[in-house]
N, C-alpha and C. Protein backbone atom coordinates (compact mmCIF):
# COMPACT_ATOMS: atom_id res chain seq x y z
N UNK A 1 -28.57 13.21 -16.10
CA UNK A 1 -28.57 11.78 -15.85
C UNK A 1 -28.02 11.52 -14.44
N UNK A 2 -28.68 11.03 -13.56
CA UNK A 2 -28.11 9.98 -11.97
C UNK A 2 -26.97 9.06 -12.97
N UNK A 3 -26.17 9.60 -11.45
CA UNK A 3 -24.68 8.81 -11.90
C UNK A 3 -24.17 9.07 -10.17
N UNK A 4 -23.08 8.15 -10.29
CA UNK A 4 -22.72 8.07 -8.66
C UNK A 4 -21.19 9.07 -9.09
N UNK A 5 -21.21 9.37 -8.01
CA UNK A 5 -20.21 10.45 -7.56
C UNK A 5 -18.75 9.27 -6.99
N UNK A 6 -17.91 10.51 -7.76
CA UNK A 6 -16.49 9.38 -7.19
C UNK A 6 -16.28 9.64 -5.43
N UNK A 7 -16.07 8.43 -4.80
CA UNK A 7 -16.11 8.79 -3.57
C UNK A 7 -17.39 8.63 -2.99
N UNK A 8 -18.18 8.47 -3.31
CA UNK A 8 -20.36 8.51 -2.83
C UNK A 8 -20.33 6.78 -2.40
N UNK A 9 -20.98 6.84 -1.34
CA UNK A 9 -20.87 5.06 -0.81
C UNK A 9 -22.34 5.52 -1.62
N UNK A 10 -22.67 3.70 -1.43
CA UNK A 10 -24.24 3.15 -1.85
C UNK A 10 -25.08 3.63 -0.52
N UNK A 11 -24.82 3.55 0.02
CA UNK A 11 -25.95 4.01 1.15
C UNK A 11 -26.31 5.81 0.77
N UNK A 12 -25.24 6.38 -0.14
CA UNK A 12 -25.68 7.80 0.03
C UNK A 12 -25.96 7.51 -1.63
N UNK A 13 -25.86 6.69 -2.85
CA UNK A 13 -26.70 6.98 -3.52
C UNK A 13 -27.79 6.22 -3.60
N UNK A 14 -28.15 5.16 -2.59
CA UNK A 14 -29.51 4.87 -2.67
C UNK A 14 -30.68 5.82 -1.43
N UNK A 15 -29.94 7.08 -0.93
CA UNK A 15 -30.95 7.81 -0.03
C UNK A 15 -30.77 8.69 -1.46
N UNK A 16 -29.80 9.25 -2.62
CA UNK A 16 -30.22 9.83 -3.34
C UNK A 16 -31.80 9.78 -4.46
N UNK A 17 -31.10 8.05 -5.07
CA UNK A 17 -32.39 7.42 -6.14
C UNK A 17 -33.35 7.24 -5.08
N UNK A 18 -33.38 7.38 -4.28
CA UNK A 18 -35.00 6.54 -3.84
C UNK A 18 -35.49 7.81 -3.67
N UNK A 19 -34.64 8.87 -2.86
CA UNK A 19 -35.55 10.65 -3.56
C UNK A 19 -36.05 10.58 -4.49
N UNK A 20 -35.26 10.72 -6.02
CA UNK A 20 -35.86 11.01 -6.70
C UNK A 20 -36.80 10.16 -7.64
N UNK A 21 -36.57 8.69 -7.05
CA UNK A 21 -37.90 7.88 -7.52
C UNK A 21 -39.23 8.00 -6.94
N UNK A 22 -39.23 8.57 -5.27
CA UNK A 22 -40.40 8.76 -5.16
C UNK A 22 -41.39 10.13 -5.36
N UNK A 23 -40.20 11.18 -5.61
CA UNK A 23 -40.63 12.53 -6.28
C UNK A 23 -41.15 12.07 -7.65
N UNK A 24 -40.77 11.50 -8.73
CA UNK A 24 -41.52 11.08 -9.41
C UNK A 24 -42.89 10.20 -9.71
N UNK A 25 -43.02 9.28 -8.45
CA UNK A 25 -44.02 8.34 -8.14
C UNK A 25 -45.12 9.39 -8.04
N UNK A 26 -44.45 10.53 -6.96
CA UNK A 26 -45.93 11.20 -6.54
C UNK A 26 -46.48 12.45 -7.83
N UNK A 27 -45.29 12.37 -8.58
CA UNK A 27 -45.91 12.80 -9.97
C UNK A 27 -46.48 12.09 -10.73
N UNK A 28 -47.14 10.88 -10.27
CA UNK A 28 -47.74 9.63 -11.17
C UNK A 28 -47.17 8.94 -12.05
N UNK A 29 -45.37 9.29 -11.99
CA UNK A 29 -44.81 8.46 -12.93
C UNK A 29 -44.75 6.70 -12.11
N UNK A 30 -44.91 5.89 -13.03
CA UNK A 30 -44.94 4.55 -12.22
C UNK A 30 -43.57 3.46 -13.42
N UNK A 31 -42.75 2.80 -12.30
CA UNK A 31 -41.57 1.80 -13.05
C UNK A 31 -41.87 0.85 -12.63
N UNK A 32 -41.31 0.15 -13.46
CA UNK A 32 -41.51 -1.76 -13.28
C UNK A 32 -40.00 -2.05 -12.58
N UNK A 33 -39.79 -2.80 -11.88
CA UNK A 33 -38.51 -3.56 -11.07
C UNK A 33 -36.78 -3.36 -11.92
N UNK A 34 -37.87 -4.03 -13.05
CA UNK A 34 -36.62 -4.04 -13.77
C UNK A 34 -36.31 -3.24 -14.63
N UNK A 35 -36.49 -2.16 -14.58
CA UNK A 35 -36.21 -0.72 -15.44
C UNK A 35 -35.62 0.05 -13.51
N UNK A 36 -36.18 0.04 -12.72
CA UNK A 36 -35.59 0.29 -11.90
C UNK A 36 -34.03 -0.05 -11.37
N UNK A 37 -34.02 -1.49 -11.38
CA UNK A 37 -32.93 -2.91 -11.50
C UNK A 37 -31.95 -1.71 -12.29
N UNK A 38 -32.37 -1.71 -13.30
CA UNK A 38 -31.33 -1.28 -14.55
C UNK A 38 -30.76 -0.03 -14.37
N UNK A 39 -31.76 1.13 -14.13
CA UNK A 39 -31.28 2.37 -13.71
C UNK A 39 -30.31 2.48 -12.55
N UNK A 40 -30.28 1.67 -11.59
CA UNK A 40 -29.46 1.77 -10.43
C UNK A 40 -27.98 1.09 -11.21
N UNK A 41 -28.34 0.31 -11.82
CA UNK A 41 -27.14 -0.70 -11.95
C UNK A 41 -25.79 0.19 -12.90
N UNK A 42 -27.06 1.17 -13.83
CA UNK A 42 -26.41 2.13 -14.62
C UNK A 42 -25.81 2.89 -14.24
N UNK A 43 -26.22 3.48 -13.23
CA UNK A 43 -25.56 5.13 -12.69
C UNK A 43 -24.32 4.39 -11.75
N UNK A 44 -23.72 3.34 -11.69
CA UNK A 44 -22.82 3.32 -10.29
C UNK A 44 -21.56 3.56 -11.49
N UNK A 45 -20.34 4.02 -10.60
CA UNK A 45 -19.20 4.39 -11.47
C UNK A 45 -18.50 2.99 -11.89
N UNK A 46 -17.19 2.72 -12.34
CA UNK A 46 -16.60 1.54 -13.16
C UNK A 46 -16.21 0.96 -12.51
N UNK A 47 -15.95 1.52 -10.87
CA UNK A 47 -15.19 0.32 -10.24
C UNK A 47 -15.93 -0.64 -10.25
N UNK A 48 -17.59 -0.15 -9.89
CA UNK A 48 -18.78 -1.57 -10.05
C UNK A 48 -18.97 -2.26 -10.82
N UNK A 49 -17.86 -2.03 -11.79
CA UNK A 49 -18.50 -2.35 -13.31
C UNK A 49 -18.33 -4.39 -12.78
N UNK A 50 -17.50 -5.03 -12.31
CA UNK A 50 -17.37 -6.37 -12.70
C UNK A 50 -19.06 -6.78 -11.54
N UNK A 51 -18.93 -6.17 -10.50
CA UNK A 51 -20.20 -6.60 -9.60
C UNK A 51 -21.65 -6.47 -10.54
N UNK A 52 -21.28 -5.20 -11.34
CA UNK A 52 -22.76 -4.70 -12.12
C UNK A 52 -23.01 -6.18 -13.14
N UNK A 53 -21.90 -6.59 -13.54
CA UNK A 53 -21.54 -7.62 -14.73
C UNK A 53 -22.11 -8.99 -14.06
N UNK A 54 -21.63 -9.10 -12.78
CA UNK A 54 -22.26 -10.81 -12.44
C UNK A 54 -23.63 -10.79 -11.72
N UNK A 55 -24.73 -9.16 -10.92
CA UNK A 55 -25.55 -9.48 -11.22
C UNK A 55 -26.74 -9.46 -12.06
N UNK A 56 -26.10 -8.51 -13.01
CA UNK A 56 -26.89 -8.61 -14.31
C UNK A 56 -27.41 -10.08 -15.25
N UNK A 57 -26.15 -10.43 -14.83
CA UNK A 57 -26.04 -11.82 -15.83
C UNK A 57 -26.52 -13.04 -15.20
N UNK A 58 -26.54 -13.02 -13.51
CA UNK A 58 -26.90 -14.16 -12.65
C UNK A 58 -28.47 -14.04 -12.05
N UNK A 59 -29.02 -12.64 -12.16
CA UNK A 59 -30.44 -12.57 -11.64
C UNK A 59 -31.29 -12.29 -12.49
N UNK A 60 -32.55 -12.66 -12.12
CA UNK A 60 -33.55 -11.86 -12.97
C UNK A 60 -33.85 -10.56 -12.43
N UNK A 61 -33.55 -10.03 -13.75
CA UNK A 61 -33.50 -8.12 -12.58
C UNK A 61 -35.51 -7.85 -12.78
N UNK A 62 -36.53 -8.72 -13.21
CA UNK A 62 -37.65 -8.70 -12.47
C UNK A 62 -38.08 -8.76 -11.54
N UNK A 63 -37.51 -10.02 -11.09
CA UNK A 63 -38.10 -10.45 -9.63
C UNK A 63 -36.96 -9.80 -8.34
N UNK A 64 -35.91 -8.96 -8.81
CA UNK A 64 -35.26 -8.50 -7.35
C UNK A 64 -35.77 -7.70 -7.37
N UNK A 65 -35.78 -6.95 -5.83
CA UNK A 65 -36.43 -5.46 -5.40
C UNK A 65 -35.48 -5.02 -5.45
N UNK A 66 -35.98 -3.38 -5.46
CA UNK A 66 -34.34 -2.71 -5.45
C UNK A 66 -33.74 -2.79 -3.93
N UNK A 67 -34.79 -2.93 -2.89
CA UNK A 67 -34.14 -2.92 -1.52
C UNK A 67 -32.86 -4.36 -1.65
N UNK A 68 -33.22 -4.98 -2.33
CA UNK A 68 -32.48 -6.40 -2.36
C UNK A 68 -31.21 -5.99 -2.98
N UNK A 69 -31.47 -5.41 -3.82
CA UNK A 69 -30.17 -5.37 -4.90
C UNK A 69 -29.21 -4.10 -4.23
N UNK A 70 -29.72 -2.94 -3.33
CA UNK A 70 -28.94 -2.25 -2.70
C UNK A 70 -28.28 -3.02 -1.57
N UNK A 71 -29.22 -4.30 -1.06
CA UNK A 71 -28.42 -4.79 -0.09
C UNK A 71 -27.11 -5.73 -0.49
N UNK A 72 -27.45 -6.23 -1.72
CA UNK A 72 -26.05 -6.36 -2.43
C UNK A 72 -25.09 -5.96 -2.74
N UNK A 73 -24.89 -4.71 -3.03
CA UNK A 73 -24.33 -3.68 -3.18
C UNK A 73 -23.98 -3.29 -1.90
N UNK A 74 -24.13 -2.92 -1.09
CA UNK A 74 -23.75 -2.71 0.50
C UNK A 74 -23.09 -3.43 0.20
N UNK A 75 -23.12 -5.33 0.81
CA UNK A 75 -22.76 -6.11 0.99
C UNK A 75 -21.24 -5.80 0.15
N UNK A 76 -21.04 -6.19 -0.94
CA UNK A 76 -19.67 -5.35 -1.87
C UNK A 76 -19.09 -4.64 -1.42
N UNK A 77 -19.66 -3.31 -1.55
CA UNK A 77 -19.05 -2.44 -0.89
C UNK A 77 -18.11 -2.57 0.45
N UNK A 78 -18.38 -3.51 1.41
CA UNK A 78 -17.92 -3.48 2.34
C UNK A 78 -17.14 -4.19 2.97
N UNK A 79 -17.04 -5.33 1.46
CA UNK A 79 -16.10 -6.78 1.26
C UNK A 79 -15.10 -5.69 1.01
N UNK A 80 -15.06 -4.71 -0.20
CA UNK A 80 -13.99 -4.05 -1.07
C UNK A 80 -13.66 -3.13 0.01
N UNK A 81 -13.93 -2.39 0.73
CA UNK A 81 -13.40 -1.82 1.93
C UNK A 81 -12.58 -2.92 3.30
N UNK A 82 -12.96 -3.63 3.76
CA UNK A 82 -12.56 -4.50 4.61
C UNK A 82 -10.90 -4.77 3.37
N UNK A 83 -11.39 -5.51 2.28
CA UNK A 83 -9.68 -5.69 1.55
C UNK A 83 -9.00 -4.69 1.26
N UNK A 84 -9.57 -3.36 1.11
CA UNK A 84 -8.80 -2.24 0.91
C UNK A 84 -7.82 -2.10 2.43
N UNK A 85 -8.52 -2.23 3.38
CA UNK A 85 -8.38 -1.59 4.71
C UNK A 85 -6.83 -2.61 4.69
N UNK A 86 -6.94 -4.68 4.56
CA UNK A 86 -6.15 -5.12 4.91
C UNK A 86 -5.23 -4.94 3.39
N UNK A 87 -4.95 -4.79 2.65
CA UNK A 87 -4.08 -4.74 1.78
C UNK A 87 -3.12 -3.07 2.04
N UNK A 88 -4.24 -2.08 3.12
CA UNK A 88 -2.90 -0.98 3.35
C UNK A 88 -2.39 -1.02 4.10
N UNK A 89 -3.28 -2.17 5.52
CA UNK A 89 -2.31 -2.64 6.70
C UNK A 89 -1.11 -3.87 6.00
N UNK A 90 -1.10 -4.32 5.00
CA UNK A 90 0.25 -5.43 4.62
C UNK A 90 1.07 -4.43 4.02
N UNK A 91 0.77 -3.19 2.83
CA UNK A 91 1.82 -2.26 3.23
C UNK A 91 2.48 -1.94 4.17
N UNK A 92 1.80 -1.38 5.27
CA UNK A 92 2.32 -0.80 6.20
C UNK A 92 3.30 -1.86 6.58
N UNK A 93 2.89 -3.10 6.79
CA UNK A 93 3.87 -3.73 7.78
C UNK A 93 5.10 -4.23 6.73
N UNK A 94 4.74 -3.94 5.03
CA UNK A 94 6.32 -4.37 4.39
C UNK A 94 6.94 -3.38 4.58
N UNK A 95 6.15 -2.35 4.62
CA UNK A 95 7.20 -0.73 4.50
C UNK A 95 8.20 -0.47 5.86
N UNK A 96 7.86 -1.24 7.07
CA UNK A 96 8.40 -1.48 8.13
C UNK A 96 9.19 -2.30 7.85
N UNK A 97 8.82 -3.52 7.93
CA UNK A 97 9.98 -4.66 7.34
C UNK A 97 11.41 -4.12 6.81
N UNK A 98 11.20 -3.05 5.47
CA UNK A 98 11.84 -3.54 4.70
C UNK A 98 12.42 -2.32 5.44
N UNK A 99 11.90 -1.42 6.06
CA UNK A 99 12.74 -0.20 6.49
C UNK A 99 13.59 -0.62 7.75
N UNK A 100 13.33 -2.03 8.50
CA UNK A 100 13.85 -2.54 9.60
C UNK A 100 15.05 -3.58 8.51
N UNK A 101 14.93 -3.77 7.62
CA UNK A 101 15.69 -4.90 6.74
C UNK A 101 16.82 -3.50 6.25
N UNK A 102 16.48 -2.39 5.87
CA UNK A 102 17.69 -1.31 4.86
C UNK A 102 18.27 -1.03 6.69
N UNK A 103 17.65 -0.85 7.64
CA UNK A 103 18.61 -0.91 8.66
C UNK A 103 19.46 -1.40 9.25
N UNK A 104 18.89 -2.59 9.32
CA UNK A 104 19.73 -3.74 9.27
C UNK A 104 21.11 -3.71 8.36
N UNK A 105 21.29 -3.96 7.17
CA UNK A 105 22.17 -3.75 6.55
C UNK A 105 22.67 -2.46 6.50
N UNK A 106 22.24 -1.06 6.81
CA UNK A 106 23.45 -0.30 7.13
C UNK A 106 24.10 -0.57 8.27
N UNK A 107 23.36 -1.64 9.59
CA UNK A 107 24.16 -1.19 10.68
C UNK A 107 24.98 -2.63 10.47
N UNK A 108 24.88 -3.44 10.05
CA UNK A 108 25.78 -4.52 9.08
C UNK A 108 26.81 -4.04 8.88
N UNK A 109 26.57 -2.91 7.27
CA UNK A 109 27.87 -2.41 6.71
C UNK A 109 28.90 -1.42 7.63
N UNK A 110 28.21 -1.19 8.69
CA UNK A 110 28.98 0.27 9.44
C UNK A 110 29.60 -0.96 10.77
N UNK A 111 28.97 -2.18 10.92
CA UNK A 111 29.68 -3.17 11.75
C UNK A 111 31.32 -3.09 11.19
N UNK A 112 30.95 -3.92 9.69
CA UNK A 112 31.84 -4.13 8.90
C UNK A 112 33.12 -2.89 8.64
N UNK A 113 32.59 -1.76 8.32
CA UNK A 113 33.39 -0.95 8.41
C UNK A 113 34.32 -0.64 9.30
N UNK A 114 33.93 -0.25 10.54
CA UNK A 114 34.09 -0.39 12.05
C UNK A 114 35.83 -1.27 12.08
N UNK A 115 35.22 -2.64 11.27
CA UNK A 115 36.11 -3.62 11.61
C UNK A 115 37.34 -3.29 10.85
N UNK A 116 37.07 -2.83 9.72
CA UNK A 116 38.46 -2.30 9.04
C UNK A 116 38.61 -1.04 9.17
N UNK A 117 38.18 -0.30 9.47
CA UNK A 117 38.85 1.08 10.14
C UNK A 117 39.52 0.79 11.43
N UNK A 118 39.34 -0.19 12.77
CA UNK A 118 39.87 -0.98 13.56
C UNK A 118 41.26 -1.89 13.33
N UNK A 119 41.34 -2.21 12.01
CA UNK A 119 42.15 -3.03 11.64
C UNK A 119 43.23 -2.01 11.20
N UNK A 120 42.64 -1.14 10.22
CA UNK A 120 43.82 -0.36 9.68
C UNK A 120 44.75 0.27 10.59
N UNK A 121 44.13 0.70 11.34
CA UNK A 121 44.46 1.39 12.83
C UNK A 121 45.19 0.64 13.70
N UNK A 122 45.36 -0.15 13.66
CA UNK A 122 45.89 -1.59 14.42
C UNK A 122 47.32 -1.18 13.59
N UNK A 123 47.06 -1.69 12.15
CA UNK A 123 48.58 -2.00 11.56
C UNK A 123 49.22 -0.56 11.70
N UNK A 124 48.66 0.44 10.92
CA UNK A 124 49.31 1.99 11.57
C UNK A 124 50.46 1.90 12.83
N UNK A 125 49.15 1.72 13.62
CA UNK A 125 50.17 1.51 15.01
C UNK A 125 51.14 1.02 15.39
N UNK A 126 51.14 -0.68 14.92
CA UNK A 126 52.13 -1.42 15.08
C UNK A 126 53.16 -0.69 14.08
N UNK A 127 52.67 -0.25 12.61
CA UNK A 127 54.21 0.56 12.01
C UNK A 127 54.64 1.69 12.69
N UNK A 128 54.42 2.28 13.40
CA UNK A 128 54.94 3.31 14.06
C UNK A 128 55.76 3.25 15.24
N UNK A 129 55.46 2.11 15.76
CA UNK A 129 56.21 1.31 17.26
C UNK A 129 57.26 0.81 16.84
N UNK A 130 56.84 0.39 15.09
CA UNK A 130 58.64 -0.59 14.78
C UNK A 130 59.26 0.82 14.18
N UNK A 131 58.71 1.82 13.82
CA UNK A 131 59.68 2.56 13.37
C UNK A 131 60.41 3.00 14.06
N UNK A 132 60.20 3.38 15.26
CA UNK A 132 61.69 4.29 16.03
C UNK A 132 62.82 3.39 16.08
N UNK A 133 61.94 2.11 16.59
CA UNK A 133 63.37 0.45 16.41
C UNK A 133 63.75 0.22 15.41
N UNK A 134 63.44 0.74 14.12
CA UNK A 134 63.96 0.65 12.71
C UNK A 134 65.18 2.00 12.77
N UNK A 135 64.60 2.70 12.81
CA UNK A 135 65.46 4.06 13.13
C UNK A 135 66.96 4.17 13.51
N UNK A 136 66.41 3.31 15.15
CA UNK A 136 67.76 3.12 15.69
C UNK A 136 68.67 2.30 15.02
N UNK A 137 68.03 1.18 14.85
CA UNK A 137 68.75 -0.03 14.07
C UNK A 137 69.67 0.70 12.81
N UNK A 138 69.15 1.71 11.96
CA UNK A 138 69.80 2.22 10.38
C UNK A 138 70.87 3.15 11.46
N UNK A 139 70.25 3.52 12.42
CA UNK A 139 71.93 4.77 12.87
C UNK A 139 72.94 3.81 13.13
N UNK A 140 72.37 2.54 14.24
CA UNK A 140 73.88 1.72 14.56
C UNK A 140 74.78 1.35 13.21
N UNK A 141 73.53 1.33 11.91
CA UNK A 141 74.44 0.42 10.68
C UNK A 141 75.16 1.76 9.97
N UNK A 142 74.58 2.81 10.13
CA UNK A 142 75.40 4.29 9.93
C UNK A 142 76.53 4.30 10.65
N UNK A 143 76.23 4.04 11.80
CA UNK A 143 77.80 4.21 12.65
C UNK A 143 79.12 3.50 12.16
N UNK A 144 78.29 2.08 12.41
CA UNK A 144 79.48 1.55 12.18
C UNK A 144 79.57 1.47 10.69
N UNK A 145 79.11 2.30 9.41
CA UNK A 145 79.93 1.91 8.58
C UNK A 145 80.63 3.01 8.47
N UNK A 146 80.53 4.11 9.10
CA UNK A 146 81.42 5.91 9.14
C UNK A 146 82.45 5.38 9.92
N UNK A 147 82.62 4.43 10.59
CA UNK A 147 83.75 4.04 11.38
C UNK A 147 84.72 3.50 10.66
């Protein structure tokens, strides 16, 4: 059974079916539109399935040619590529975003940090400057109470 290949655009399975519809023609087999219509519509895989669904149901698959109905199909095809294309460029640019946004907030938190490792360091200091003046201060009150 013709069936489309995962990955196979319409342009490579309609150079496939139209092979082997006209290898059959010149075997004297002869189809009507819409047994043709149908066979194409059949073999495409599921992603087609909702496109296969609205023009099954909206045309008369008599009166389209198949050149018509592949040009529909193109046409699809290339809507669903164009949105594929922009829905991996709006990834791309959240995956940036958000990787410029988790940067942001580490260099936030390492601001923040910064500021109290700065601070702690501050008071350290200042206790160490009063300690020798503490120091002295407990020997004078040593002295004079050994006196």
């Amino acid at each position: 059974m013709f069936r489309m290949l995962k990955g196979e655009t319409i342009v490579e399975v309609q150079k496939k079916f139209t092979h082997i519809i006209n290898h059959l023609m010149s075997l004297e087999k002869t189809f009507e539109k819409e047994e043709l219509n149908i066979k194409i519509l059949k073999c495409l895989d599921r992603s087609w399935q909702p496109k296969v669904t609205t023009i099954s149901e909206s045309k008369d698959l008599t009166s389209l040619s198949m050149a018509s109905l592949f040009g529909k199909l193109r046409e699809h095809e290339l809507e669903m590529n164009r949105l594929n294309v922009q829905e991996s460029e709006d990834k791309h640019v959240r995956s940036i975003v958000l990787k410029a946004v988790k940067h942001k907030s580490k260099q936030e938190s390492s601001d923040e940090s910064d500021e109290e490792n700065l601070s702690l360091l501050s008071r350290k200091f200042s206790n160490l400057e009063k300690e020798p003046q503490q120091r002295h201060q407990q020997r004078k009150v040593w002295k004079q109470k050994i006196q």
